[in-house]
Protein backbone atom coordinates (compact mmCIF):
# COMPACT_ATOMS: atom_id res chain seq x y z
CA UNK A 1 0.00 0.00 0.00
CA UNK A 2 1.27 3.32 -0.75
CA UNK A 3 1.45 5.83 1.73
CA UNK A 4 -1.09 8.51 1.32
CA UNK A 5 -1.55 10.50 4.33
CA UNK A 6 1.29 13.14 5.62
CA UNK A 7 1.97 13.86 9.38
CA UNK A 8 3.54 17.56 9.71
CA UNK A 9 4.71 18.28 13.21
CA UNK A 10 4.00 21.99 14.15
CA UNK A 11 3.32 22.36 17.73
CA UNK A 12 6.84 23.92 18.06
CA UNK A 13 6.91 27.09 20.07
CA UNK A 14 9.50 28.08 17.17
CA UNK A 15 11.87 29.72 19.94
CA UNK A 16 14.19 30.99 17.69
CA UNK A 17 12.02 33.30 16.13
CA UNK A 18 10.62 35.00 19.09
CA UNK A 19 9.45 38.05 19.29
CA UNK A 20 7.71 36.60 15.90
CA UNK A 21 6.29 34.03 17.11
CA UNK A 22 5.03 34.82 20.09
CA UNK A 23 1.96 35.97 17.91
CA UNK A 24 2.56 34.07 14.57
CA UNK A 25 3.47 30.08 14.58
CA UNK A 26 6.77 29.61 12.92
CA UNK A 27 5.44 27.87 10.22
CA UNK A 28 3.21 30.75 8.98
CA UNK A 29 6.12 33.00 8.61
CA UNK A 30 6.12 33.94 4.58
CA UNK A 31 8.46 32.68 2.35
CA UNK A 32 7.68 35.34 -0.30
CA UNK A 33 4.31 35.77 -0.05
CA UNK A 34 3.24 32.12 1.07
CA UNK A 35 3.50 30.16 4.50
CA UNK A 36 6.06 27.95 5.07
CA UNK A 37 3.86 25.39 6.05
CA UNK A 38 1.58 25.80 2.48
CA UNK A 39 5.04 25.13 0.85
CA UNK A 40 4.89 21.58 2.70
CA UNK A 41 1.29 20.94 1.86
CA UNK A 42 1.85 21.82 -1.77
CA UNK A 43 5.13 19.01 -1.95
CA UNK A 44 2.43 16.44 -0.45
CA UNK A 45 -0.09 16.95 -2.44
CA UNK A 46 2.43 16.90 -5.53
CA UNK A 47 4.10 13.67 -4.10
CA UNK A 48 0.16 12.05 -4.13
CA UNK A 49 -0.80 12.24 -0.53
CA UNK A 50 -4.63 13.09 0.05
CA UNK A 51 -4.96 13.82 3.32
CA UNK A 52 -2.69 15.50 5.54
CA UNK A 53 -2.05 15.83 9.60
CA UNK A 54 -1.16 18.48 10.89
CA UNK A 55 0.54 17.93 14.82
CA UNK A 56 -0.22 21.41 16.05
CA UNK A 57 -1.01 22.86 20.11
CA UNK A 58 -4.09 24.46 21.50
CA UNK A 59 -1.85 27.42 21.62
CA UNK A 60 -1.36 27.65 18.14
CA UNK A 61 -4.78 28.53 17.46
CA UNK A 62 -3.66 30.58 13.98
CA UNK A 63 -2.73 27.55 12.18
CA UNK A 64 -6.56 26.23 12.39
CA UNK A 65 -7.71 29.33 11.27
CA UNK A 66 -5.03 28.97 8.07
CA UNK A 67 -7.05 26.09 6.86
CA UNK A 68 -10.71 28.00 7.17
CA UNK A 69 -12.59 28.45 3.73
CA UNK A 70 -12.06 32.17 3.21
CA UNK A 71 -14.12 33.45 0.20
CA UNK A 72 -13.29 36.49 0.35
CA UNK A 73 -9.88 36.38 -0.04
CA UNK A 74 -10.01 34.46 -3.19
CA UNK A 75 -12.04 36.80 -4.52
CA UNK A 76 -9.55 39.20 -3.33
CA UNK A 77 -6.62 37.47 -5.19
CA UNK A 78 -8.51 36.71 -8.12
CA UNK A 79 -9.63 40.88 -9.00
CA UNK A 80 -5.98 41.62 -7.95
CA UNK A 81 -4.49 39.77 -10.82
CA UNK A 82 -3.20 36.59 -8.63
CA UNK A 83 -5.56 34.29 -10.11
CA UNK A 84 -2.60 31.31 -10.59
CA UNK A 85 -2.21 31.69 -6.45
CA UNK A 86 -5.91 31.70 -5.69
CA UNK A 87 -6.23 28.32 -7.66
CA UNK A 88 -3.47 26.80 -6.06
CA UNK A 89 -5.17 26.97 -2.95
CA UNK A 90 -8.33 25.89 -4.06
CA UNK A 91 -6.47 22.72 -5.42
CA UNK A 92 -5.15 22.08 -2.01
CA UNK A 93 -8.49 22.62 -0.69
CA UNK A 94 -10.21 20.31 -3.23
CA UNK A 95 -7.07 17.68 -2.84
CA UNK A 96 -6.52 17.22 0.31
CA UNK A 97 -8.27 16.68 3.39
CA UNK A 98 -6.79 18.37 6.61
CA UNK A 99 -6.57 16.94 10.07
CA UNK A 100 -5.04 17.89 13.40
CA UNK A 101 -3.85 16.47 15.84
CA UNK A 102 -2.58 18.03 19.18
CA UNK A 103 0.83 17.96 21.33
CA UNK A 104 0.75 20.19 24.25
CA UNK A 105 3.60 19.61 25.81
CA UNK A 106 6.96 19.49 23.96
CA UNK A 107 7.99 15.80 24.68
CA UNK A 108 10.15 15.52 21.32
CA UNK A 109 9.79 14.90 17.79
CA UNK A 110 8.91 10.99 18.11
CA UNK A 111 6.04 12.10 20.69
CA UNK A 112 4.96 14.87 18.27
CA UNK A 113 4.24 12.13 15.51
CA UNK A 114 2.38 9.63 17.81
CA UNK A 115 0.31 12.26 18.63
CA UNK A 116 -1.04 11.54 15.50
CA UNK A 117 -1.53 8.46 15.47
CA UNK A 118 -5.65 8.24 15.62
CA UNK A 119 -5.79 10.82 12.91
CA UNK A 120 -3.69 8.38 10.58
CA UNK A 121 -5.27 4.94 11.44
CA UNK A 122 -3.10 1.57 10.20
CA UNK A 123 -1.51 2.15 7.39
CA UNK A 124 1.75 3.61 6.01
CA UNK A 125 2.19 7.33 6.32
CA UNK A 126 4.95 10.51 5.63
CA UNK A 127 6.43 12.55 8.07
CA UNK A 128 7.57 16.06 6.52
CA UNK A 129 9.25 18.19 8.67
CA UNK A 130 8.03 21.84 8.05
CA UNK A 131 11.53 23.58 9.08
CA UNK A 132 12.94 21.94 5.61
CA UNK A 133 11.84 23.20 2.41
CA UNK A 134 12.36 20.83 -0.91
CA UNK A 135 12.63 22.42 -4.51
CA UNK A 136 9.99 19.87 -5.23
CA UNK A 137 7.86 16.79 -4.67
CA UNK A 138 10.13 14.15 -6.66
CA UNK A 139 12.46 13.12 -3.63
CA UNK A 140 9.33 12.10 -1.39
CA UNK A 141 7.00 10.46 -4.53
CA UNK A 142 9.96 8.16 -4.56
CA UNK A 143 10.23 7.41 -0.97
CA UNK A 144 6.69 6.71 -1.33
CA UNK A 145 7.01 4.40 -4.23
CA UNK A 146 10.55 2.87 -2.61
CA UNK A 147 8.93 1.97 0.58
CA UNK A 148 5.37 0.78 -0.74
CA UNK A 149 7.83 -1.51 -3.17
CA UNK A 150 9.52 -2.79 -0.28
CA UNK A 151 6.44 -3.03 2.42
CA UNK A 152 8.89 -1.18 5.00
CA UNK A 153 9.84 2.30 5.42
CA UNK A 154 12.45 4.88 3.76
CA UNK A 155 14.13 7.88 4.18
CA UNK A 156 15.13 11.10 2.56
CA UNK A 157 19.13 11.11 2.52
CA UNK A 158 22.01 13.93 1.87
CA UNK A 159 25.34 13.36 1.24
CA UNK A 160 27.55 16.00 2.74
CA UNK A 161 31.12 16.83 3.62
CA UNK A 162 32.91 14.62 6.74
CA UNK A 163 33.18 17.64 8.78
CA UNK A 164 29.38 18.77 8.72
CA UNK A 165 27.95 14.99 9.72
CA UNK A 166 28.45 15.64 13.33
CA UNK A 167 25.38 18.26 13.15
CA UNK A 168 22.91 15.32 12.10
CA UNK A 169 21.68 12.23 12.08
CA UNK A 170 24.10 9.51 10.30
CA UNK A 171 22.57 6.56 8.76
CA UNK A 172 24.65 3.24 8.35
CA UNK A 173 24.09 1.32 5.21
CA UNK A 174 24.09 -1.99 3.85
CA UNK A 175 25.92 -2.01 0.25
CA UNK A 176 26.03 0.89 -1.93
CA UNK A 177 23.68 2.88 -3.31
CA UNK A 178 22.04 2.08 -6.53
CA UNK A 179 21.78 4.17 -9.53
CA UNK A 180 18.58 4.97 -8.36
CA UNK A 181 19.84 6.60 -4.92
CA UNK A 182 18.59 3.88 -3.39
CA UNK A 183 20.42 2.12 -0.75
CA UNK A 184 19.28 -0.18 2.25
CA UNK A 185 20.35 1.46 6.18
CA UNK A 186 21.11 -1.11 9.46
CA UNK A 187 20.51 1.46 11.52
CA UNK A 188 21.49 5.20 12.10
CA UNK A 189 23.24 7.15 15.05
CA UNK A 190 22.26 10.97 16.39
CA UNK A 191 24.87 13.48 15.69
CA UNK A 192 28.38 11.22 16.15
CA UNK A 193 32.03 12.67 15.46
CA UNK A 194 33.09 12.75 12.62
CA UNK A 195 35.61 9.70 13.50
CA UNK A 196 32.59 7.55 14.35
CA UNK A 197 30.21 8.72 11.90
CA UNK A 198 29.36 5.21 9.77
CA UNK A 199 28.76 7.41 6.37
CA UNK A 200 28.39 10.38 5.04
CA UNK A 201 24.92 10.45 4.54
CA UNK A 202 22.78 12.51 6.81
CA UNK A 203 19.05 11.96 6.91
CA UNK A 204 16.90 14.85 6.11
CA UNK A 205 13.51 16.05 7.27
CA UNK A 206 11.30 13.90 4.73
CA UNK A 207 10.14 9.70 6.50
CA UNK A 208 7.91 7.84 4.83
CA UNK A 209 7.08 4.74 7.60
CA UNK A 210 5.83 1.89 7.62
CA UNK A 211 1.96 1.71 10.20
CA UNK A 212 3.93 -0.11 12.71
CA UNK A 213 6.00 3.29 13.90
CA UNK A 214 3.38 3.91 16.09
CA UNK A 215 4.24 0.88 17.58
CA UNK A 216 7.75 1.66 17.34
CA UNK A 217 7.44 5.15 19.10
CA UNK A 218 5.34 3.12 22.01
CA UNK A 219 8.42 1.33 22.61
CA UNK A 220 10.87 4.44 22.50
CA UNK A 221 12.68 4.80 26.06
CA UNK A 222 12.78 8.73 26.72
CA UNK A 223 15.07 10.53 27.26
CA UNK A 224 16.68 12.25 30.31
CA UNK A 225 14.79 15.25 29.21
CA UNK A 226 11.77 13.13 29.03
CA UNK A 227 11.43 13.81 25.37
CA UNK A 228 10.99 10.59 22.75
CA UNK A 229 12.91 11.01 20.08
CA UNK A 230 11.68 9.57 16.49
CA UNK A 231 15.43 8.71 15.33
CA UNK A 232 15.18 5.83 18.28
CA UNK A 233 11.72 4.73 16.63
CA UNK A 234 13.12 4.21 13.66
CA UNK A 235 16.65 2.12 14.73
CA UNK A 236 13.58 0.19 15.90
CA UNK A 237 11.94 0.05 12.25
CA UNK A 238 15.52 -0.55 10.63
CA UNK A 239 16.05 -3.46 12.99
CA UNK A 240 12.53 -5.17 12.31
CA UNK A 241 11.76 -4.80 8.64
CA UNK A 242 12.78 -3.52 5.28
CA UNK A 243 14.63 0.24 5.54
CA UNK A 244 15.83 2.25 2.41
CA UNK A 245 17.55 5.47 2.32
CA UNK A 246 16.79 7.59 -1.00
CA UNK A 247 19.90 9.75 -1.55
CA UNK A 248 18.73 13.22 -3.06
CA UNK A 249 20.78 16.20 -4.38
CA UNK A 250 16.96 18.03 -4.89
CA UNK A 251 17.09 21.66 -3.62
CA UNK A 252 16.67 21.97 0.38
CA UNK A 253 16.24 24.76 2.58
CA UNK A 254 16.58 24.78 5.98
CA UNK A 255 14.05 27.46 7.63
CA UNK A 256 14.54 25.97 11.28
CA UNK A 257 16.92 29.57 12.33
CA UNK A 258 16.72 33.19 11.09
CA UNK A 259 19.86 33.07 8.88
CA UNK A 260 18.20 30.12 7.15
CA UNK A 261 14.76 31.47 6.47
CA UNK A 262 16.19 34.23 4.79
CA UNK A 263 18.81 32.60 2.72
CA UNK A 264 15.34 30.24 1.19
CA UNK A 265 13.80 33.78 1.33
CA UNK A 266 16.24 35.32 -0.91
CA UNK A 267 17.12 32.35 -3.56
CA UNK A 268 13.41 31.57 -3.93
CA UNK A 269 13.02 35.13 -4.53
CA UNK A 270 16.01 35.76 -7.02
CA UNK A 271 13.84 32.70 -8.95
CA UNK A 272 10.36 34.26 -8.74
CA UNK A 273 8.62 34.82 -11.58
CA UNK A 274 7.21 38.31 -10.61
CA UNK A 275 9.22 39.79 -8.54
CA UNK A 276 13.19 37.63 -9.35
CA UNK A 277 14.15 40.46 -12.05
CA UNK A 278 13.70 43.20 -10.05
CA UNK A 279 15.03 41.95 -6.94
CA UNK A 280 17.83 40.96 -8.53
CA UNK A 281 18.34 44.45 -10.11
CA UNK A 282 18.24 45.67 -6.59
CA UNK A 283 20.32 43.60 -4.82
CA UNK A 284 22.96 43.86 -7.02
CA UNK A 285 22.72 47.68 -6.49
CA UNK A 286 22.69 47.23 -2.61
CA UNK A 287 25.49 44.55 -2.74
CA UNK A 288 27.93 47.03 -4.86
């Protein structure tokens, strides 16, 4: 069965961004002129997934009110001359049927997708992380199609240089990868040295999993912070069944600190159809 439902964690308190988001969730914040978090929901509905979760907090009540129909600001777009971004909407609206789920208290990632657990019933599922940004939806329609082949789970995978791996999660592999980016992982480790890393292949915010994570994330110890951790659910997943990595060179964007929102704010922008020629006219000025 192939995965059609995506999980997207958001009950963050998105720290880093404060004052911002004391009053706006992190994941609203514009890139351009859209919401990080629309970004996400546009990649899974372009990767094939019909009905999405979103892991949010009672005290996040903006991202709810995202998702209400709101006539009057597609009628808005539409005189204004943005027809093209008032029917993408309404093709997410008409795609893709939105769920939430709640995590009130910040017990870790792993916790944060159990919470949705109900929401997504028995079967295989996604797991996008909304602080990472893809250039498009090719990298997780092939996880999809990689782990429904298989009838395990797989993983989005970077390869980067020795001296960055000890900022991520390391995945160790059995055999090479194909010439499909495809290669099977044993298990993975959480930020090791660079000495002990097992590859050089970092896993990246994009899971497709097999319905048994739940289980999986049941049997997660926590931490000494208390918080369950989803890279410990998944050694479990590794160990148990069928586990692919899919190595990807797609574009990425990190949006999970200031500096790295606007870096995808620029280059997105530099490549936008309506606005990329003069805002590269300007920043050229400014830069010189």
């Amino acid at each position: 069965m192939r995965a059609r439902t995506a999980v997207i964690p958001a009950a963050g308190m998105g720290t880093r961004f404060l004052p911002a988001t004391k009053a706006v969730p992190k994941e609203l914040l514009p890139i351009i002129d859209t919401p990080a978090l629309q970004l996400i929901i546009d990649e899974a509905v372009g990767a094939g997934f019909d009905h999405i979760v979103v892991v949010t907090s009672h005290a996040k009540p903006a991202i709810e009110a995202y998702f209400q129909p709101a006539p009057e600001v597609m009628v808005k777009l539409r005189s204004s001359g943005r027809g093209a971004l008032a029917d993408r909407l309404q093709r997410t609206a008409d795609s893709a049927r939105i769920s939430f789920a709640y995590q009130d208290d910040p017990l870790g990632l792993g916790h944060a997708v159990g919470c949705a657990r109900e929401a997504v019933g028995d079967e295989p599922f996604a797991v996008l992380l909304p602080d990472e940004i893809m250039g498009d939806s090719s990298l997780l329609s092939q996880m999809a199609d990689v782990a429904a082949a298989s009838g395990g789970s797989a993983v989005g995978l970077k390869r980067v240089a020795p001296n960055e791996v000890s900022a991520y999660g390391v995945v160790e592999t059995i055999g090479d990868v194909d010439s499909h980016g495809v290669v099977r992982v044993r298990s993975m480790v959480e930020k090791p040295s660079m000495a002990e890393a097992p590859s050089d292949l970092i896993l990246i915010g994009r899971y497709v999993l097999a319905a048994d994570a739940f289980d999986a994330i049941d049997r997660v110890t926590p931490g000494a912070n208390g918080e369950i951790q989803l890279t410990d659910a998944l050694k479990l997943l590794a160990a148990a069944a069928p586990f692919h990595g899919v190595v990807s060179s797609i574009g990425r964007y990190d949006t999970g600190t200031p500096f790295g929102w606007l870096t995808a704010v620029v280059d997105l922008a530099l490549d936008d159809d309506l606005i990329g020629v003069e805002f590269r006219e300007w920043l050229n000025g400014r830069l010189t």
